[in-house]
C-alpha atoms as a PDB file:
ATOM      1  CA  UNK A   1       0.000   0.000   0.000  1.00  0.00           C
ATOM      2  CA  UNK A   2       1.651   3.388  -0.882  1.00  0.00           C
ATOM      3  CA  UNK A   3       1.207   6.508   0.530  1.00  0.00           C
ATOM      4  CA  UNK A   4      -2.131   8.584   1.188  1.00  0.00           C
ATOM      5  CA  UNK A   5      -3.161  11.734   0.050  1.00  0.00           C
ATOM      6  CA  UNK A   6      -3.151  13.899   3.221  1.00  0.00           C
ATOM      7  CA  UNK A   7      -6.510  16.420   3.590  1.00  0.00           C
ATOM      8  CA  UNK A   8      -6.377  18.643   6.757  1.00  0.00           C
ATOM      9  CA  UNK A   9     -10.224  20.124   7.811  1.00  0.00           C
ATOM     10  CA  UNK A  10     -10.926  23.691   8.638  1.00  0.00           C
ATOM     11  CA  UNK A  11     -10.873  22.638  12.659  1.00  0.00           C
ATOM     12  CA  UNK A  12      -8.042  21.082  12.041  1.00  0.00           C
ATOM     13  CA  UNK A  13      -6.442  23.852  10.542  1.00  0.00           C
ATOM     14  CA  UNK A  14      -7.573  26.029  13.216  1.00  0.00           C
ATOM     15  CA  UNK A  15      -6.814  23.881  15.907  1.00  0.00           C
ATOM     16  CA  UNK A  16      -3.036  24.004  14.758  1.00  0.00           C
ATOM     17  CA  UNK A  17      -3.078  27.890  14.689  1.00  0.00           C
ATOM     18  CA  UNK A  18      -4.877  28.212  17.905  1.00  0.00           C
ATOM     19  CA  UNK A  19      -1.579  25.749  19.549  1.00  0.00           C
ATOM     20  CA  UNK A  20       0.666  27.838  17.616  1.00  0.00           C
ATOM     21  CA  UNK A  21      -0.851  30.910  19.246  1.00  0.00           C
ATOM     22  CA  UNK A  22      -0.659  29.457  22.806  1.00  0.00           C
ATOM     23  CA  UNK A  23       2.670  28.443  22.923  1.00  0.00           C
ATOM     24  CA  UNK A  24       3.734  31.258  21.134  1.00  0.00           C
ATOM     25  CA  UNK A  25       2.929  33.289  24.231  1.00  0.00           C
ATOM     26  CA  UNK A  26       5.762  32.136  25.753  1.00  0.00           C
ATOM     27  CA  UNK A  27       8.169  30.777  23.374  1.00  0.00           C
ATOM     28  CA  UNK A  28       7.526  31.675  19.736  1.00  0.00           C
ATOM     29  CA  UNK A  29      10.326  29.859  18.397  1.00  0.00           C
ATOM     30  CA  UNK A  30       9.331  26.633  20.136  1.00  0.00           C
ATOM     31  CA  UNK A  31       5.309  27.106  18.819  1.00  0.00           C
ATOM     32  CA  UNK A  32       6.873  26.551  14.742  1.00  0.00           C
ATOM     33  CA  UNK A  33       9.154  23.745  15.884  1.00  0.00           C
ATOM     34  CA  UNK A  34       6.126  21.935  17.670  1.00  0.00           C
ATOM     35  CA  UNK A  35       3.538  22.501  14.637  1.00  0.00           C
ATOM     36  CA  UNK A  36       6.296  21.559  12.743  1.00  0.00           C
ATOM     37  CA  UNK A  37       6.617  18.360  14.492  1.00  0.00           C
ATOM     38  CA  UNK A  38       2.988  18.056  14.347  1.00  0.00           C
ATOM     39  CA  UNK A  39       2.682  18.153  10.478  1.00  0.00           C
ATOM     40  CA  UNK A  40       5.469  15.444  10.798  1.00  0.00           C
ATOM     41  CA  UNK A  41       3.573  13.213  12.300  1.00  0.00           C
ATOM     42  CA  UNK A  42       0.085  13.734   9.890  1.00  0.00           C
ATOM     43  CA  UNK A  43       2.926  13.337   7.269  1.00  0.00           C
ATOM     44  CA  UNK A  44       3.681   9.719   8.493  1.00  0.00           C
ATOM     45  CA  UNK A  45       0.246   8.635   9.523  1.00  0.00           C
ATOM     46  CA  UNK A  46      -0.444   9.408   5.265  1.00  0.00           C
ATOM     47  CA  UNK A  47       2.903   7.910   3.936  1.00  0.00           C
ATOM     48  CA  UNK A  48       3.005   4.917   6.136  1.00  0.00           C
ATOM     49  CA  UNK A  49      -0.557   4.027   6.535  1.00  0.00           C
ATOM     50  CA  UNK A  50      -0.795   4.040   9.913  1.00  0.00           C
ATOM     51  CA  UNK A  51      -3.930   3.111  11.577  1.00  0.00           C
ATOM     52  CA  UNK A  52      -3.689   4.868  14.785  1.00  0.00           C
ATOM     53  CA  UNK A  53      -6.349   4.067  17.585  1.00  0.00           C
ATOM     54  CA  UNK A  54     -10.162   3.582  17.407  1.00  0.00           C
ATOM     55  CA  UNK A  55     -12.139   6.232  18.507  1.00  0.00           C
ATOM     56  CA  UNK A  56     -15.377   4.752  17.479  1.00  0.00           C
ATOM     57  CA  UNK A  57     -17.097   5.687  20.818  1.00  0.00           C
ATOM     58  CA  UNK A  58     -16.486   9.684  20.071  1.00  0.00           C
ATOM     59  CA  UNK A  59     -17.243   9.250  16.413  1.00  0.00           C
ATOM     60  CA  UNK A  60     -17.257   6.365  13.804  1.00  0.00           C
ATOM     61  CA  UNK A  61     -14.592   5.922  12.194  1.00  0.00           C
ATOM     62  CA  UNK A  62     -12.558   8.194  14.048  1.00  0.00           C
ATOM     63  CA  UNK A  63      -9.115   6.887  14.736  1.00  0.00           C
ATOM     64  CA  UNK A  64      -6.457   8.619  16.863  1.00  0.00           C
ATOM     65  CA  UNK A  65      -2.542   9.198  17.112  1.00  0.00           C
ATOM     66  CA  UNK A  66      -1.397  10.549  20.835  1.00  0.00           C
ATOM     67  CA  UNK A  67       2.095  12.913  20.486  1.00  0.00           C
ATOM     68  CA  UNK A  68       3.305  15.096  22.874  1.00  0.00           C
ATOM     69  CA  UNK A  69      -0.105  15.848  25.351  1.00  0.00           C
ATOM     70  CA  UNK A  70      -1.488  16.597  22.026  1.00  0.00           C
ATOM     71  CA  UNK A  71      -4.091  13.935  20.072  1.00  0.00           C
ATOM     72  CA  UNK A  72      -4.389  13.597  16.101  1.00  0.00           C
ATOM     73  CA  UNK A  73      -7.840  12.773  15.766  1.00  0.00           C
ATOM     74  CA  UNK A  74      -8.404  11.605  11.539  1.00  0.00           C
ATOM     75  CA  UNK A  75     -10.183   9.252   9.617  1.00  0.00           C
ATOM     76  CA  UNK A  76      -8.914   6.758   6.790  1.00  0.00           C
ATOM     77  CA  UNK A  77     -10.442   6.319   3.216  1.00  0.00           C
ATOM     78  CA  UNK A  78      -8.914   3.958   0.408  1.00  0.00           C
ATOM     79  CA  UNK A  79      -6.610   6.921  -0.930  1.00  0.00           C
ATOM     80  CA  UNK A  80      -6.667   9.799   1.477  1.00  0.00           C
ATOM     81  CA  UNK A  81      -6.174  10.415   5.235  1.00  0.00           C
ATOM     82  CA  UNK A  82      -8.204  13.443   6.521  1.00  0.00           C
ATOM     83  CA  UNK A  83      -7.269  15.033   9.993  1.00  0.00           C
ATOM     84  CA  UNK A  84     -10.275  16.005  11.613  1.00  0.00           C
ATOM     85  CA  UNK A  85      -8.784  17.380  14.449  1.00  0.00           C
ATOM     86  CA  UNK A  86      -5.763  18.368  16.599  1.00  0.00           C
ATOM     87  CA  UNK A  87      -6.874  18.357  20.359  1.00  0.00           C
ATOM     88  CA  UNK A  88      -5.304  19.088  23.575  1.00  0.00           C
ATOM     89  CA  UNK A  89      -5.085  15.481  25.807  1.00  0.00           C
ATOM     90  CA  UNK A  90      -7.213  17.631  28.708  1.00  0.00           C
ATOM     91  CA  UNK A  91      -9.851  18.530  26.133  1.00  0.00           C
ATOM     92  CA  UNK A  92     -13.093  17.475  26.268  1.00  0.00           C
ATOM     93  CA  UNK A  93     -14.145  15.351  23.477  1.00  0.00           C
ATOM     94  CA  UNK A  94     -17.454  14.665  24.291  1.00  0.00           C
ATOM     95  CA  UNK A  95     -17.703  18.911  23.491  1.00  0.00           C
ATOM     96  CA  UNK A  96     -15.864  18.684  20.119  1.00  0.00           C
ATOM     97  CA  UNK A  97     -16.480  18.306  16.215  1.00  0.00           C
ATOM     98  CA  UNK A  98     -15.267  15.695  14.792  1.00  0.00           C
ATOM     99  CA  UNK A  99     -18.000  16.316  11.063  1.00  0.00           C
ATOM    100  CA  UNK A 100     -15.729  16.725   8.535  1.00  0.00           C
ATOM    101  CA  UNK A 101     -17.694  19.622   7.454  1.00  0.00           C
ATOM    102  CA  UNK A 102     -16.237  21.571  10.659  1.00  0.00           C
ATOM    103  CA  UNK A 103     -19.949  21.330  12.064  1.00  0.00           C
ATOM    104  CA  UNK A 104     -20.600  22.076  15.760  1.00  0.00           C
ATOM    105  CA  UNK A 105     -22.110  19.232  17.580  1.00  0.00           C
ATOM    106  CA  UNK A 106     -25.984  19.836  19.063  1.00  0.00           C
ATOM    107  CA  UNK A 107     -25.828  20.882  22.598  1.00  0.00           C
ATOM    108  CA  UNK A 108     -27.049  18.233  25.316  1.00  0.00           C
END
């Protein structure tokens, strides 16, 4: 199997600006290095084919890759990966988006 075509959603997209922005705060040079790292590691899950984690009890088909207190959240198709989302391990999932359309989830 060869490598994937890699699709990023809006929330994703956002979620990696909003890290960028926190840890910016503090250490701007670090915040590139770490999204850096980051797009690494959606870069591997596409070239290798890694499966990750199930995360069918937050959303079907969800799968997951923990790095660095930070959690990949992305689904698989035959020739694409798409990363849903980049979360914070202390976030509440239950709260979160995982539609690909970037759609909020209903309120309780």
């Amino acid at each position: 199997m060869g490598p994937k075509r890699l699709e990023l959603t809006e929330a994703a997209r956002d979620d990696l600006r909003d890290i960028r922005r926190h840890i910016e705060k503090d250490s701007p040079g670090n915040s590139r290095a770490f999204v850096a790292e980051l797009a690494e590691k959606m870069a591997f899950i596409a070239r290798t084919g890694f499966t990750g984690s199930p995360r069918d009890h937050v959303a079907q088909g969800l799968r997951a890759f923990p790095y660095k207190r930070r959690c990949i959240y992305f689904r698989l198709y035959p020739d694409r990966v798409v990363i849903v989302r980049v979360l914070h391990g202390a976030q509440d999932v239950a709260r979160q988006s995982f539609d690909e359309s970037g759609d909020t989830p209903p309120e309780p």
